[in-house]
C-alpha atoms as a PDB file:
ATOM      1  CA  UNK A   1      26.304 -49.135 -86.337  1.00  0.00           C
ATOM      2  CA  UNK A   2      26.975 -50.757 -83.143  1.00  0.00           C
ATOM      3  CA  UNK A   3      30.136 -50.174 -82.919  1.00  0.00           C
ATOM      4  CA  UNK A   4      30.010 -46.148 -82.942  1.00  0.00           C
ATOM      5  CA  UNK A   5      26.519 -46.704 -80.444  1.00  0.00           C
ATOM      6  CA  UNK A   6      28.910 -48.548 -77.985  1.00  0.00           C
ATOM      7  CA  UNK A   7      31.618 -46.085 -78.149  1.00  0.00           C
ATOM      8  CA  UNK A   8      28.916 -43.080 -77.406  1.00  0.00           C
ATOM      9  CA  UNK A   9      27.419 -45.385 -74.553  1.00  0.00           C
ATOM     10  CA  UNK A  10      31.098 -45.920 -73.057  1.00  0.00           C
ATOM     11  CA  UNK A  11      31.568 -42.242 -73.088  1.00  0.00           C
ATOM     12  CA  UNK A  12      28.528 -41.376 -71.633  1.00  0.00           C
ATOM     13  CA  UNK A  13      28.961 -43.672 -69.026  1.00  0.00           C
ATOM     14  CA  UNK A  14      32.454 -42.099 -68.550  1.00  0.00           C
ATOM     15  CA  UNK A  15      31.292 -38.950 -68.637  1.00  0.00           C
ATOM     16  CA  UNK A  16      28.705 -39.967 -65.954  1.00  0.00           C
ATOM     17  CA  UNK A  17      31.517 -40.759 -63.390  1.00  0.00           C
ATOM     18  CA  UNK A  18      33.622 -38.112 -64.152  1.00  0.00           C
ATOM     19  CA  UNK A  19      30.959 -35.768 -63.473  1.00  0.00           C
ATOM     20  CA  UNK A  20      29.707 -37.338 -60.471  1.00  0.00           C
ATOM     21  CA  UNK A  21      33.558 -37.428 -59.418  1.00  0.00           C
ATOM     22  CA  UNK A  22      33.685 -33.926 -59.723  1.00  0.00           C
ATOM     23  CA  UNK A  23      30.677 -32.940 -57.785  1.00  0.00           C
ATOM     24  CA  UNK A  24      31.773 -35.250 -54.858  1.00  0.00           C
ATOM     25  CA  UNK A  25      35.093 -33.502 -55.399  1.00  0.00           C
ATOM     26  CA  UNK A  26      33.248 -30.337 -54.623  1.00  0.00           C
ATOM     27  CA  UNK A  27      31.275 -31.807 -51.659  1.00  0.00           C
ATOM     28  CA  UNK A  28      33.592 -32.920 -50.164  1.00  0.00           C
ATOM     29  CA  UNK A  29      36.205 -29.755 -50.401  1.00  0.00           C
ATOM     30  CA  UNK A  30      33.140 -27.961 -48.742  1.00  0.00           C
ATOM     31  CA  UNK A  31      33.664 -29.975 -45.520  1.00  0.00           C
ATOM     32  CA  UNK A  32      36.196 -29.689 -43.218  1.00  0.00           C
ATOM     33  CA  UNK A  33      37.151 -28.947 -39.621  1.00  0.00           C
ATOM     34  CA  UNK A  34      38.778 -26.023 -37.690  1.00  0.00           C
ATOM     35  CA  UNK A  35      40.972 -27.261 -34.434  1.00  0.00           C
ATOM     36  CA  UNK A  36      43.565 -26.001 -32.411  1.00  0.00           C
ATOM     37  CA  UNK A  37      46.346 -27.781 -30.613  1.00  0.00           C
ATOM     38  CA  UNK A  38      47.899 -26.622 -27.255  1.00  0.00           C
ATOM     39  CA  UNK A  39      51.417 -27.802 -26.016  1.00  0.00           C
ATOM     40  CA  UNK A  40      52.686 -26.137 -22.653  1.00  0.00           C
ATOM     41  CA  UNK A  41      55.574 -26.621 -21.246  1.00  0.00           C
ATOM     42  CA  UNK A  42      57.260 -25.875 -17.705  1.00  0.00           C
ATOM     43  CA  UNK A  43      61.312 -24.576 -17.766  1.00  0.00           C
ATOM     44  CA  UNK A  44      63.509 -23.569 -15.633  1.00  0.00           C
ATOM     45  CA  UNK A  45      65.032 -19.981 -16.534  1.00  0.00           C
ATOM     46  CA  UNK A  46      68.512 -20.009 -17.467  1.00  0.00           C
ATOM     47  CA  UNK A  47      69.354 -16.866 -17.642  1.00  0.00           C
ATOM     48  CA  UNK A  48      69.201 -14.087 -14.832  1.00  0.00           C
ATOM     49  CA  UNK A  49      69.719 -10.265 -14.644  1.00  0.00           C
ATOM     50  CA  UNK A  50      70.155  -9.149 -10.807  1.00  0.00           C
ATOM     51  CA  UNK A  51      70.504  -5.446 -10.296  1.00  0.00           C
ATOM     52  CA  UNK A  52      72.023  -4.631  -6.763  1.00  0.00           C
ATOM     53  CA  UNK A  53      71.464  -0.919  -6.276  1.00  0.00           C
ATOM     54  CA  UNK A  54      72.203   1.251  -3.558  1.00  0.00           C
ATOM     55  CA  UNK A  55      72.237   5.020  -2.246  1.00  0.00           C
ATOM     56  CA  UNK A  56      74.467   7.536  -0.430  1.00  0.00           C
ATOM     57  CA  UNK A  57      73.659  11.202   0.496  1.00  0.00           C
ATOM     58  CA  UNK A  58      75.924  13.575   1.679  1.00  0.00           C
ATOM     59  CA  UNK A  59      78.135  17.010   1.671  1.00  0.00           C
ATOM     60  CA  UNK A  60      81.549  16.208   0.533  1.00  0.00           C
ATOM     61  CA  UNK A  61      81.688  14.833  -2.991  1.00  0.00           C
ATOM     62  CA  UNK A  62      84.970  13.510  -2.509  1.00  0.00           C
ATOM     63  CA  UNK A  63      83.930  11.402   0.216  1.00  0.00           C
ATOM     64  CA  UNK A  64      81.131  10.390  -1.239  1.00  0.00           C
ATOM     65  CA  UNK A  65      83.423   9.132  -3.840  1.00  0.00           C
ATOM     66  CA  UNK A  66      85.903   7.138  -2.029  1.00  0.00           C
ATOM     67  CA  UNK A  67      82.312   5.561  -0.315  1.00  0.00           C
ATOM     68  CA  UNK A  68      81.208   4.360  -3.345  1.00  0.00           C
ATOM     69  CA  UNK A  69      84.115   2.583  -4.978  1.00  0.00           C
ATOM     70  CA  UNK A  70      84.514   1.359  -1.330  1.00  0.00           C
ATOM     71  CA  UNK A  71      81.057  -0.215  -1.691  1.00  0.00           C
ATOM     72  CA  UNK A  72      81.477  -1.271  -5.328  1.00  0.00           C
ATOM     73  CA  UNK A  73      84.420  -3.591  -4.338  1.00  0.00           C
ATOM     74  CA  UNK A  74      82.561  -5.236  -1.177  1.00  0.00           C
ATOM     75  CA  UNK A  75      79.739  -6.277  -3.489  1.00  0.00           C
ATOM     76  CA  UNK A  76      81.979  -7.477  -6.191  1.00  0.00           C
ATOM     77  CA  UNK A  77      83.588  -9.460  -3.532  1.00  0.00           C
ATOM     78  CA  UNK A  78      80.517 -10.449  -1.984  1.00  0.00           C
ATOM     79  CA  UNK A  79      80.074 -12.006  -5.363  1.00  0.00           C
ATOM     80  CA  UNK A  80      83.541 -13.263  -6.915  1.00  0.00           C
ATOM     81  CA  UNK A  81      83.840 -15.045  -3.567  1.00  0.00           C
ATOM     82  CA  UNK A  82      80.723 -17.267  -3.697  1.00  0.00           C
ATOM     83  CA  UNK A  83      80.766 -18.131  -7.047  1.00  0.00           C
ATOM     84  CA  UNK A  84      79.955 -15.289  -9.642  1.00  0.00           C
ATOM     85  CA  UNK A  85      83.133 -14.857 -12.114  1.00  0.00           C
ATOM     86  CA  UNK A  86      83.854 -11.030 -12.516  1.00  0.00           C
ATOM     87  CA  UNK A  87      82.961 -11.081 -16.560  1.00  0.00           C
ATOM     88  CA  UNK A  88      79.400 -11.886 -14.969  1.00  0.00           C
ATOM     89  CA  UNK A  89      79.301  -8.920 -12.943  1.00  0.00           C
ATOM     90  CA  UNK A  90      79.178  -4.870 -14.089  1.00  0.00           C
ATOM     91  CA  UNK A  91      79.397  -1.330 -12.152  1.00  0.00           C
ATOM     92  CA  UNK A  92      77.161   0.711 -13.906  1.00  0.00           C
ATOM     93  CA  UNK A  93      78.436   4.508 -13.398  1.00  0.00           C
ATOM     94  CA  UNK A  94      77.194   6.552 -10.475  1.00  0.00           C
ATOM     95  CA  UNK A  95      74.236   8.785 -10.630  1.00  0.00           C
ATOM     96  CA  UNK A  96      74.389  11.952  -9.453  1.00  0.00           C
ATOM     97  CA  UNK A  97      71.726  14.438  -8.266  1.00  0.00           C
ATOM     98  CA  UNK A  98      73.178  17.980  -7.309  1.00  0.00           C
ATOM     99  CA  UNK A  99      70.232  19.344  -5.059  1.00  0.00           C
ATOM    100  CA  UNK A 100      72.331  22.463  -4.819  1.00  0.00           C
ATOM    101  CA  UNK A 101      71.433  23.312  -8.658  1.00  0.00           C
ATOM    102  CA  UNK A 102      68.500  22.585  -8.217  1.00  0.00           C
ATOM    103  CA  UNK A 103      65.959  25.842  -7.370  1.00  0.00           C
ATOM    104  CA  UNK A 104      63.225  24.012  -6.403  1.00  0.00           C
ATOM    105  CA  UNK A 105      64.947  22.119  -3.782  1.00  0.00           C
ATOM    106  CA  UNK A 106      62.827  20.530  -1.066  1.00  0.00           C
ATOM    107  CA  UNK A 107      63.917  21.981   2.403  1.00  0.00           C
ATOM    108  CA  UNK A 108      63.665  18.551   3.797  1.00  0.00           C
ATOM    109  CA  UNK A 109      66.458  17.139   1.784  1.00  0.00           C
ATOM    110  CA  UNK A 110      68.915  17.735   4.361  1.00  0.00           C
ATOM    111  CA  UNK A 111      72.428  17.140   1.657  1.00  0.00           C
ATOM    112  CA  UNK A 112      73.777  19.198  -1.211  1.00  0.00           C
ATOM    113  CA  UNK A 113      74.278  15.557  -3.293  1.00  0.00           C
ATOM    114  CA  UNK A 114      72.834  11.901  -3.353  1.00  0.00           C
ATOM    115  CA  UNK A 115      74.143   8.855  -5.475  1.00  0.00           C
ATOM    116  CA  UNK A 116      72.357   5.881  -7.503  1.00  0.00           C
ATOM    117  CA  UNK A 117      74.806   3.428  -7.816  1.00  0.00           C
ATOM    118  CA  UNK A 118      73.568  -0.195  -9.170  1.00  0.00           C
ATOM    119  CA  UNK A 119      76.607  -3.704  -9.244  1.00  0.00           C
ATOM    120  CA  UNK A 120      74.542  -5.751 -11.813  1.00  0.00           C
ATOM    121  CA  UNK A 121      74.776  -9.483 -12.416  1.00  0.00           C
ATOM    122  CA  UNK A 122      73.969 -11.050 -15.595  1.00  0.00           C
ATOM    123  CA  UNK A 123      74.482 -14.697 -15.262  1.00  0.00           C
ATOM    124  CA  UNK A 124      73.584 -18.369 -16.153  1.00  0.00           C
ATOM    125  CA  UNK A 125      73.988 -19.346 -12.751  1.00  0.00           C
ATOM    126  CA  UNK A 126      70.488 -19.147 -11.348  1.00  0.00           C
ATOM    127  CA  UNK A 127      70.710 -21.636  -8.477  1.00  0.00           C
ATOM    128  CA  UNK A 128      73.701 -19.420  -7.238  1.00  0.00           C
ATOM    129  CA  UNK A 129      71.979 -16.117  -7.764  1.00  0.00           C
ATOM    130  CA  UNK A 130      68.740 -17.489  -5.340  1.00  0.00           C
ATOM    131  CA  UNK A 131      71.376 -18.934  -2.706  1.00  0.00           C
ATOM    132  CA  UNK A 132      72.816 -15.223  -2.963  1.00  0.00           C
ATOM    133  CA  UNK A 133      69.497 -13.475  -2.739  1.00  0.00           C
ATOM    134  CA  UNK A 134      69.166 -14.897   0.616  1.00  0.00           C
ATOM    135  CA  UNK A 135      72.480 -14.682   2.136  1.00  0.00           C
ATOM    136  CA  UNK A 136      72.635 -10.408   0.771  1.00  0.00           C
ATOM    137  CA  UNK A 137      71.743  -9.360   3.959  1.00  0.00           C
ATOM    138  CA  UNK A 138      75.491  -9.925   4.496  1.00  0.00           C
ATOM    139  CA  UNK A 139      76.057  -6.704   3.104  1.00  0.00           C
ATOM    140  CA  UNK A 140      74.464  -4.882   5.800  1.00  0.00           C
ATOM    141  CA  UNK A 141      77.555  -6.137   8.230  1.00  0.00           C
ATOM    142  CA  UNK A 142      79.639  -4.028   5.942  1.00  0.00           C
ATOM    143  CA  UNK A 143      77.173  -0.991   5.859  1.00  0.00           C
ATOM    144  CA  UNK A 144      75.665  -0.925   2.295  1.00  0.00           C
ATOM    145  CA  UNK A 145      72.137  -0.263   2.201  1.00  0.00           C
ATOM    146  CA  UNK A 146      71.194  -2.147  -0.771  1.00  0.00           C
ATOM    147  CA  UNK A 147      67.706  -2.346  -2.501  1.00  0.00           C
ATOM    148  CA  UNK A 148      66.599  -4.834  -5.104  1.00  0.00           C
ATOM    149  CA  UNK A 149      65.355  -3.616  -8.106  1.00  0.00           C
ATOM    150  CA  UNK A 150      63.707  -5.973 -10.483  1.00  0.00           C
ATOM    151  CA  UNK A 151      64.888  -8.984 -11.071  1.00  0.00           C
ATOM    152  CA  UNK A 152      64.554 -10.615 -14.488  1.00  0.00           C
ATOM    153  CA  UNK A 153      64.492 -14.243 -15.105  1.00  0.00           C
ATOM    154  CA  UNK A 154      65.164 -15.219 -18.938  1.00  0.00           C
ATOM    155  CA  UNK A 155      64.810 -18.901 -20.693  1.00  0.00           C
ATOM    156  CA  UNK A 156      66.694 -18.918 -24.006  1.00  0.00           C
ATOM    157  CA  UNK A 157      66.281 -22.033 -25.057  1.00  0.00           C
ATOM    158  CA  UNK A 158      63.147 -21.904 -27.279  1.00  0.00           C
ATOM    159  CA  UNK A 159      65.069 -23.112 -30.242  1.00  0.00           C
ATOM    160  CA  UNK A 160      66.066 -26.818 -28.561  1.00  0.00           C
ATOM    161  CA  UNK A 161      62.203 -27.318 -27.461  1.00  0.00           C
ATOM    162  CA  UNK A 162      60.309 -25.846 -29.948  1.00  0.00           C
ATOM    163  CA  UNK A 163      60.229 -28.728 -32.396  1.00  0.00           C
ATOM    164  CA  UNK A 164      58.795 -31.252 -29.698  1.00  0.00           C
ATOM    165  CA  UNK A 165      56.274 -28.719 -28.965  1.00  0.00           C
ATOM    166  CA  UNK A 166      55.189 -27.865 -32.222  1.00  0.00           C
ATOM    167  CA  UNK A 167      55.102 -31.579 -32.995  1.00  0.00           C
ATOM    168  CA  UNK A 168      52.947 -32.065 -29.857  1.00  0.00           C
ATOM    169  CA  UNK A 169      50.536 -29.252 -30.781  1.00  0.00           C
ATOM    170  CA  UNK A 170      49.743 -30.849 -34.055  1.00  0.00           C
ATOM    171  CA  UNK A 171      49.153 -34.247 -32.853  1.00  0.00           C
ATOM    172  CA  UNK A 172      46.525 -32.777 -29.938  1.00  0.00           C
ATOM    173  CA  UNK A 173      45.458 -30.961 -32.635  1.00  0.00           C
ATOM    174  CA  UNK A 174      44.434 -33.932 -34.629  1.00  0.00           C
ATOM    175  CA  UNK A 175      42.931 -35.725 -31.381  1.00  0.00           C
ATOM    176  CA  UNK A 176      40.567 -33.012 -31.021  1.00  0.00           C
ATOM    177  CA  UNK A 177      40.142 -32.936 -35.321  1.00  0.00           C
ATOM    178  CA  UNK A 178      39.644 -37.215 -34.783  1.00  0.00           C
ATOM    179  CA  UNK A 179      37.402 -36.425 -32.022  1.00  0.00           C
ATOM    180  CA  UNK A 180      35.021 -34.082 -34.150  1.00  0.00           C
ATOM    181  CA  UNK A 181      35.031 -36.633 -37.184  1.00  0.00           C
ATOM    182  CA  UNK A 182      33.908 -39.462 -34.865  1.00  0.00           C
ATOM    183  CA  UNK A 183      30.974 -37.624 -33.762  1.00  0.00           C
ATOM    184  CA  UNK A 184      29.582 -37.009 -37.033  1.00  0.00           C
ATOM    185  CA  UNK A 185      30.127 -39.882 -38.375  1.00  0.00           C
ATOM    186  CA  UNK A 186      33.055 -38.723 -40.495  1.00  0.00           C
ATOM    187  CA  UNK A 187      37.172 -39.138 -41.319  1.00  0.00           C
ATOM    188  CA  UNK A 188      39.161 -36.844 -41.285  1.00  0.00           C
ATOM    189  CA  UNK A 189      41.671 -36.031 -44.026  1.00  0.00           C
ATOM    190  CA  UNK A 190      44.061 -34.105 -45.321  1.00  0.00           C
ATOM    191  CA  UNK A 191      45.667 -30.855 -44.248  1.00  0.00           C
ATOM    192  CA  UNK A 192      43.962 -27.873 -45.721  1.00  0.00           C
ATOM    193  CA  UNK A 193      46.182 -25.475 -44.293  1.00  0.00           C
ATOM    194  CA  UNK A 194      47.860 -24.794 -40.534  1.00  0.00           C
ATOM    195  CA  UNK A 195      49.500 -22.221 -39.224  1.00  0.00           C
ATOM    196  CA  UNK A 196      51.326 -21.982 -36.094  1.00  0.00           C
ATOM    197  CA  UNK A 197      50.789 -19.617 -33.399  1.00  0.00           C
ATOM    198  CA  UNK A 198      53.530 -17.344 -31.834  1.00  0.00           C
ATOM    199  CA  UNK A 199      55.468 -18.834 -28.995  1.00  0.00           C
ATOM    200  CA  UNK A 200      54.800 -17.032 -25.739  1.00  0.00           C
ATOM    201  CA  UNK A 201      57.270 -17.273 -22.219  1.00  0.00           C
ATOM    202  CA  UNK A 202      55.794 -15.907 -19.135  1.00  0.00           C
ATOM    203  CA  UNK A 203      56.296 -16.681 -15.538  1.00  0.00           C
ATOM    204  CA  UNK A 204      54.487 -19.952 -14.234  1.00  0.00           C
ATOM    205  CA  UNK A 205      53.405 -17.941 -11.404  1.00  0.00           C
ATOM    206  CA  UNK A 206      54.263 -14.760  -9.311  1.00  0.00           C
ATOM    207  CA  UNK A 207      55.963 -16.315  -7.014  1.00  0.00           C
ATOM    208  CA  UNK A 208      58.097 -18.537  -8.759  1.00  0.00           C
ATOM    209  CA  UNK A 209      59.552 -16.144 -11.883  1.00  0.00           C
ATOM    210  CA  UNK A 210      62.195 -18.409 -11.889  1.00  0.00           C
ATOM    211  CA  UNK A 211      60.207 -20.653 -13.531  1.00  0.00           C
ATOM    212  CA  UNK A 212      58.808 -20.570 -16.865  1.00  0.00           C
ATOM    213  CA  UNK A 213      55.932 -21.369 -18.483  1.00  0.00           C
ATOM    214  CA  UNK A 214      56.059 -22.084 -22.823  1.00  0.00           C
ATOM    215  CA  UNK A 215      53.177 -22.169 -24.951  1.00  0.00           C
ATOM    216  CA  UNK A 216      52.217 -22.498 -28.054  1.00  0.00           C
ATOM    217  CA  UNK A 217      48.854 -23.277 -29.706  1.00  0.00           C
ATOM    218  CA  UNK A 218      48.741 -24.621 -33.445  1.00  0.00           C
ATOM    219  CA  UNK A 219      45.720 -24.017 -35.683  1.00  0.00           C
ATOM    220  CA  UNK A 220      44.900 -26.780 -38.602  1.00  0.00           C
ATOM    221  CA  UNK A 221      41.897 -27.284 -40.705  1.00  0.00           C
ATOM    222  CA  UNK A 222      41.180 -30.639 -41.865  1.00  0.00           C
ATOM    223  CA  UNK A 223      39.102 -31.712 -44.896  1.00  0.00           C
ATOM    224  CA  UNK A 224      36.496 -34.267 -43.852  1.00  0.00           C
ATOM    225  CA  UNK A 225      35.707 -37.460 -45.715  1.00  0.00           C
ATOM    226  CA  UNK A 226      32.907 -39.674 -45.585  1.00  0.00           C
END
């Protein structure tokens, strides 16, 4: 009789624990800890677009013409000869506006034709493009009357930071998740489940687009031990 008594007493008591086991189990899966982890990060662009556009009005098409591929190859030499390789630089084609065709003509456009032209530059060399932006008045000596359009700063290399970053948003992430478990009196434990936010590039200000500001903000939540 004691034999079969002691077996039902072990297995009670085993029971017991296994139970209580299980309830902590469920205690504990109930607490846990939302945080967010921020890494920023300041680059300079590498990559630059620089649209030089200009304008010509006038009467005679055929003048016009020889005007513009006369101003076409002073830019490109304004370019090839301070640095920026020809593969680096495109003439977009001409546009044209025929005022002439056009019955609604304002009176005070005083020529039967005007020309959009635009000499782009799409380079890597962004220190040269800035020295360049300041020395384009140059162009005026040889009669162009350029105008800037917008120019647009790139960085492309996300992939060569982007595991440092995501590494350093998780570990402020788990600062801030250490941070919440010391003030109530907790630990904190495993991963319930992160997900990483998008990646964002803007400028770092707007006057400095050559510079670029990354971000990225990490969201983990954290079970929570005693």
């Amino acid at each position: 009789r004691m034999v079969p008594a002691i077996v039902i007493a072990v297995g009670m008591v085993i029971v017991g624990f296994t139970l209580k086991a299980g309830i902590d189990n469920i205690a504990f899966r109930d607490r846990e800890v939302t945080v967010r982890g921020l890494a920023e990060r300041e680059v300079p662009a590498n990559l630059v677009t620089w649209p030089i556009a200009y304008s010509i009005a006038g009467n005679d098409l055929m003048t016009m013409y020889n005007t513009v591929n006369s101003n076409n190859d002073k830019i490109v030499k304004f370019l090839t000869s301070n640095g920026i390789s020809t593969d680096e630089i495109s003439v977009n084609p001409p546009d044209t506006y025929d005022a002439t065709s056009n019955r609604y003509r304002s009176d005070s456009f005083s020529y039967n034709y005007s020309i959009n032209c635009t000499v782009t530059v799409t380079t890597k060399k962004v220190d040269k493009v800035r020295e360049l932006l300041n020395r384009q008045s140059e162009l005026l000596k040889e009669g162009i009357a350029f105008s800037n359009s917008y120019i647009n700063y790139q960085y492309t290399g996300l992939n060569e930071i982007k595991p440092e970053m995501i590494a350093e948003a998780t570990k402020n992430a788990r600062a801030a998740a250490d941070q919440f478990a010391a003030d109530s009196d907790s630990k904190v434990g495993k991963i319930k489940t992160a997900s990483q936010g998008q990646f964002s590039i803007d400028d770092s200000d707007s006057s400095t687009p050559f510079i670029k500001k990354v971000r990225v903000v990490s969201t983990i939540v954290y079970y929570l031990e005693d």
